[in-house]
C-alpha atoms as a PDB file:
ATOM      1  CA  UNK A   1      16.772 223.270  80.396  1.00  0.00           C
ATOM      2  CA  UNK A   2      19.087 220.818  82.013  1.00  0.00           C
ATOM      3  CA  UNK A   3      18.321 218.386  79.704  1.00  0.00           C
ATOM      4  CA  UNK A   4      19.824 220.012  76.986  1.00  0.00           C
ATOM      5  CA  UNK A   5      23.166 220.594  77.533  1.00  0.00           C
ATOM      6  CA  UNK A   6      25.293 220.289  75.112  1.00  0.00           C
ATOM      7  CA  UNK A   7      27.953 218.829  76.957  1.00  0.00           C
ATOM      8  CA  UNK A   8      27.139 216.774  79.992  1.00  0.00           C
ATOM      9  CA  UNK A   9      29.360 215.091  82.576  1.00  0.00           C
ATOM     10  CA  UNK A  10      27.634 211.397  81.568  1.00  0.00           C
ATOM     11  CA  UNK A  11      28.907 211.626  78.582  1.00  0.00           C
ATOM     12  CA  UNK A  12      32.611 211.574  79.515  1.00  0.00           C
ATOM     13  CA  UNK A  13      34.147 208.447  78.980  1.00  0.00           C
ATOM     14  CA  UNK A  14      37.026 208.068  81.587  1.00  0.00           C
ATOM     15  CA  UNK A  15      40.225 206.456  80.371  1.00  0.00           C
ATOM     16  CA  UNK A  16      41.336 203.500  81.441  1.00  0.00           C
ATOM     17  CA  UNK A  17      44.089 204.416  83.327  1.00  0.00           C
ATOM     18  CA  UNK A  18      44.306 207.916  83.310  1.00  0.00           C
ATOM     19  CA  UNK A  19      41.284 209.114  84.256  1.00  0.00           C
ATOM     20  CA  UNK A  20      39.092 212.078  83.444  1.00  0.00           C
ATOM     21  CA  UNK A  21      39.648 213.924  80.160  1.00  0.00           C
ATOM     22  CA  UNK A  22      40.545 217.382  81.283  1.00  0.00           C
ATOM     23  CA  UNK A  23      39.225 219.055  78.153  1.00  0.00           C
ATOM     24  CA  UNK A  24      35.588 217.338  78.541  1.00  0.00           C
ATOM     25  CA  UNK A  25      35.345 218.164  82.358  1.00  0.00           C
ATOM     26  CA  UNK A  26      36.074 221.511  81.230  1.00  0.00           C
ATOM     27  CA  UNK A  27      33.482 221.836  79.040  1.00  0.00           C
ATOM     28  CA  UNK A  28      30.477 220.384  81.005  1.00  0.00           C
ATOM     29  CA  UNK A  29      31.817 222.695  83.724  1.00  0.00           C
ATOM     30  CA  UNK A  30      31.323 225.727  81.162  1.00  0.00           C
ATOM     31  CA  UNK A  31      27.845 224.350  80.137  1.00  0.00           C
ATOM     32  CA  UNK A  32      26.539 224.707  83.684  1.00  0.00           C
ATOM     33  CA  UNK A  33      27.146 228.422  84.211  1.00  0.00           C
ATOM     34  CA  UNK A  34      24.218 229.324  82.154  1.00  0.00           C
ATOM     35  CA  UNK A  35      22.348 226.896  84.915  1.00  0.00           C
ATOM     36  CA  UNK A  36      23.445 229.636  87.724  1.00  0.00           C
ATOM     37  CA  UNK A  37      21.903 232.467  85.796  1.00  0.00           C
ATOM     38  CA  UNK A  38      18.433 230.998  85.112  1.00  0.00           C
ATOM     39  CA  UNK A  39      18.805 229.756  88.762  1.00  0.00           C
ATOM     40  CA  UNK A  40      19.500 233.453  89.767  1.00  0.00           C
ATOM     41  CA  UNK A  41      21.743 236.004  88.837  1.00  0.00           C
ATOM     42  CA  UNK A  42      21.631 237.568  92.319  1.00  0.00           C
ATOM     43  CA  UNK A  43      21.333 234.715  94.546  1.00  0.00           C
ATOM     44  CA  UNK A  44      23.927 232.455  92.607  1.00  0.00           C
ATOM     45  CA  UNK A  45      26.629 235.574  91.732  1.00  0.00           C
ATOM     46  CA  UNK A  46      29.295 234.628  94.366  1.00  0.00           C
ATOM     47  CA  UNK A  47      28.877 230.793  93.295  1.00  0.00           C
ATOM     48  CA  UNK A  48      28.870 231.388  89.859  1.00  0.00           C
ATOM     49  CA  UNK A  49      31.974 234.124  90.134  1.00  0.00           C
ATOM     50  CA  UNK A  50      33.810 231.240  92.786  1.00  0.00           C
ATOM     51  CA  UNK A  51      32.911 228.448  89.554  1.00  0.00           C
ATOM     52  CA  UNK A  52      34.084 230.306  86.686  1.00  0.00           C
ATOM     53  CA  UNK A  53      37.658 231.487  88.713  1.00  0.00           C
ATOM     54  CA  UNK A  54      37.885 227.667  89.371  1.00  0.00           C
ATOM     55  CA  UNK A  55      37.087 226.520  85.989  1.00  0.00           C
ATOM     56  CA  UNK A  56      39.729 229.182  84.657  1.00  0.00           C
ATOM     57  CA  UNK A  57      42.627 228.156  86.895  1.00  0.00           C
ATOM     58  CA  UNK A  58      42.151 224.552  85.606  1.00  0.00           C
ATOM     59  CA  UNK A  59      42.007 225.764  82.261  1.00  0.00           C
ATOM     60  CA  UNK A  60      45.065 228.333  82.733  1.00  0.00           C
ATOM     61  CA  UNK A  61      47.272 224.392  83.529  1.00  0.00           C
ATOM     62  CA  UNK A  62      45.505 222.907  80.732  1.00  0.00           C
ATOM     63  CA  UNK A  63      46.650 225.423  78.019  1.00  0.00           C
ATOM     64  CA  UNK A  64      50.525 225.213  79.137  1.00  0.00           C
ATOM     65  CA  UNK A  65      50.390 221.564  77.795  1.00  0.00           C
ATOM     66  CA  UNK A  66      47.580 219.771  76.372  1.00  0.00           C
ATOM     67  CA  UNK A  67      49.379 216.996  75.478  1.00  0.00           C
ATOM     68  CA  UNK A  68      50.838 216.596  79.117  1.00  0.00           C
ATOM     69  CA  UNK A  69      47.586 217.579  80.543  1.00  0.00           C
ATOM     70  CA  UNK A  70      45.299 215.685  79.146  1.00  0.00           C
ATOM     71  CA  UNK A  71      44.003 214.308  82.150  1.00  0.00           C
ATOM     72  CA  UNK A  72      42.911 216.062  85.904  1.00  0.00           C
ATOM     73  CA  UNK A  73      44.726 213.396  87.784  1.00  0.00           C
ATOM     74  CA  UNK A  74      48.167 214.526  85.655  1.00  0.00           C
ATOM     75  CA  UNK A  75      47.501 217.832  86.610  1.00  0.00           C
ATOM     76  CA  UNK A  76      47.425 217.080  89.870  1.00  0.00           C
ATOM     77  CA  UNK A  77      50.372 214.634  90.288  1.00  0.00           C
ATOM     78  CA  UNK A  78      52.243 216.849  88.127  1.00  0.00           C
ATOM     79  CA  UNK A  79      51.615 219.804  90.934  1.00  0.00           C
ATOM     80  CA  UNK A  80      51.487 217.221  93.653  1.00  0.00           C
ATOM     81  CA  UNK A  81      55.111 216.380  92.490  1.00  0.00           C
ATOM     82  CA  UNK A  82      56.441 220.139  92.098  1.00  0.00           C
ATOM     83  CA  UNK A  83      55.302 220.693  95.683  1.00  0.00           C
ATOM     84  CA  UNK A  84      52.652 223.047  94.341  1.00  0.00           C
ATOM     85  CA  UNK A  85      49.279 221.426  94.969  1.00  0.00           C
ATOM     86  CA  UNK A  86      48.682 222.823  97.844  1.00  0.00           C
ATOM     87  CA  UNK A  87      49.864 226.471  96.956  1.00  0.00           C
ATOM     88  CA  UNK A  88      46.703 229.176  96.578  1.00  0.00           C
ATOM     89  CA  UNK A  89      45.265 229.106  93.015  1.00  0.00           C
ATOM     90  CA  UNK A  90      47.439 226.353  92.340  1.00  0.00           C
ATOM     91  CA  UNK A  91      44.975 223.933  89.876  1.00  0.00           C
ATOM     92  CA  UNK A  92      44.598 221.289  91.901  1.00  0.00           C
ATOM     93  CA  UNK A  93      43.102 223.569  94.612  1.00  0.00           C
ATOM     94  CA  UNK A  94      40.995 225.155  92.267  1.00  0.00           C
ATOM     95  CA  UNK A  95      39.800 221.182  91.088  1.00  0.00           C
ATOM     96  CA  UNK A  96      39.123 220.859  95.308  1.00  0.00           C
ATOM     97  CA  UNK A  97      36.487 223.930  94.987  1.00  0.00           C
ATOM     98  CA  UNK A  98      35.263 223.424  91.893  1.00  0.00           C
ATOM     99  CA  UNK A  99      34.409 220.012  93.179  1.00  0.00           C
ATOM    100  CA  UNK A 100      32.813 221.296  96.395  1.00  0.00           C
ATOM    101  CA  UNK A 101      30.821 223.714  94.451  1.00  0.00           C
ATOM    102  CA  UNK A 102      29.482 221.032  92.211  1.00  0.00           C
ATOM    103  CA  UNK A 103      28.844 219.159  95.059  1.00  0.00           C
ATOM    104  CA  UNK A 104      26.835 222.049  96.803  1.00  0.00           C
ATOM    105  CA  UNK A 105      24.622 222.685  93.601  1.00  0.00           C
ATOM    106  CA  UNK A 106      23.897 219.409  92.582  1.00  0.00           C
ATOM    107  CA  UNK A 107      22.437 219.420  96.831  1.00  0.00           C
ATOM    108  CA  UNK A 108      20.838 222.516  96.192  1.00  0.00           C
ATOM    109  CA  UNK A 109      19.185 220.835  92.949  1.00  0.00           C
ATOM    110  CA  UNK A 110      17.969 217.695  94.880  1.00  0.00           C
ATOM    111  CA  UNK A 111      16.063 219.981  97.332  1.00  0.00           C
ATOM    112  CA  UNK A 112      14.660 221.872  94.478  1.00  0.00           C
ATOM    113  CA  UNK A 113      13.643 218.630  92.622  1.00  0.00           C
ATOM    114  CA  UNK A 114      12.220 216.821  96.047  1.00  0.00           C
ATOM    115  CA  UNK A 115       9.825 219.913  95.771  1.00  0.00           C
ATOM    116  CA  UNK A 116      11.337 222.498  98.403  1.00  0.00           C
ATOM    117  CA  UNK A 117      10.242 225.970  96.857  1.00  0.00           C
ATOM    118  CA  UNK A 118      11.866 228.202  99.347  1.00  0.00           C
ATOM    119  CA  UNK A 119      14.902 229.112  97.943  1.00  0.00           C
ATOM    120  CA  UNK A 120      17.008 229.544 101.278  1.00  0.00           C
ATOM    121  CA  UNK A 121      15.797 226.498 103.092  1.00  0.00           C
ATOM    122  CA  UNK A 122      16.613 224.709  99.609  1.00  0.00           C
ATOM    123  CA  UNK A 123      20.203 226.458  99.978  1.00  0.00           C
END
């Protein structure tokens, strides 16, 4: 299943100075929700709900401006340098979770892969 993504994060081509196309991230971020159902719907709800609300504050910023957005790190210096980063649901929080939870399930896959089958010890 995870091998046929259509849109994975190693395919994003970073730009040289700017950084990570905010579009692209966007999508491979969209392309793993379906991973959090066939994982399971129960057991994965409050990540996947936590995910998608991250995923759609980013993409709230990225809408305003494309142009000017075209990149995370401009969406975050532009909020770093309105003062707003670190307001709630500001995008760059939502970046900071949606990191952390892409952190947490690419741990939780390792476990799986290494061969743990109990779901909670994996978790």
């Amino acid at each position: 299943f995870l091998l046929v993504l259509a849109t994975r994060f190693s395919d994003i081509e970073l730009r040289e100075e700017e950084g990570i196309p905010t579009e692209e991230f966007l999508e491979s971020c969209y392309a793993i929700v379906p991973v959090l159902d066939k994982l399971g719907p129960t057991v994965f709800a409050p990540v996947k709900m936590d995910f998608v609300g991250n995923i759609k504050k980013i993409n709230q910023k990225f809408i305003t401006n494309k142009e000017e957005f075209d990149t995370l790190q401009k969406i975050v210096l532009h909020e770093v340098n309105a003062g707003v980063a670190q307001v709630r649901n500001s995008a760059t929080e939502a970046l900071l979770w949606l990191k952390r939870g892409l952190k947490f399930l690419k741990g939780f896959l390792t476990e799986v892969k290494n061969g743990e089958k109990n779901i909670q010890t994996a978790l």
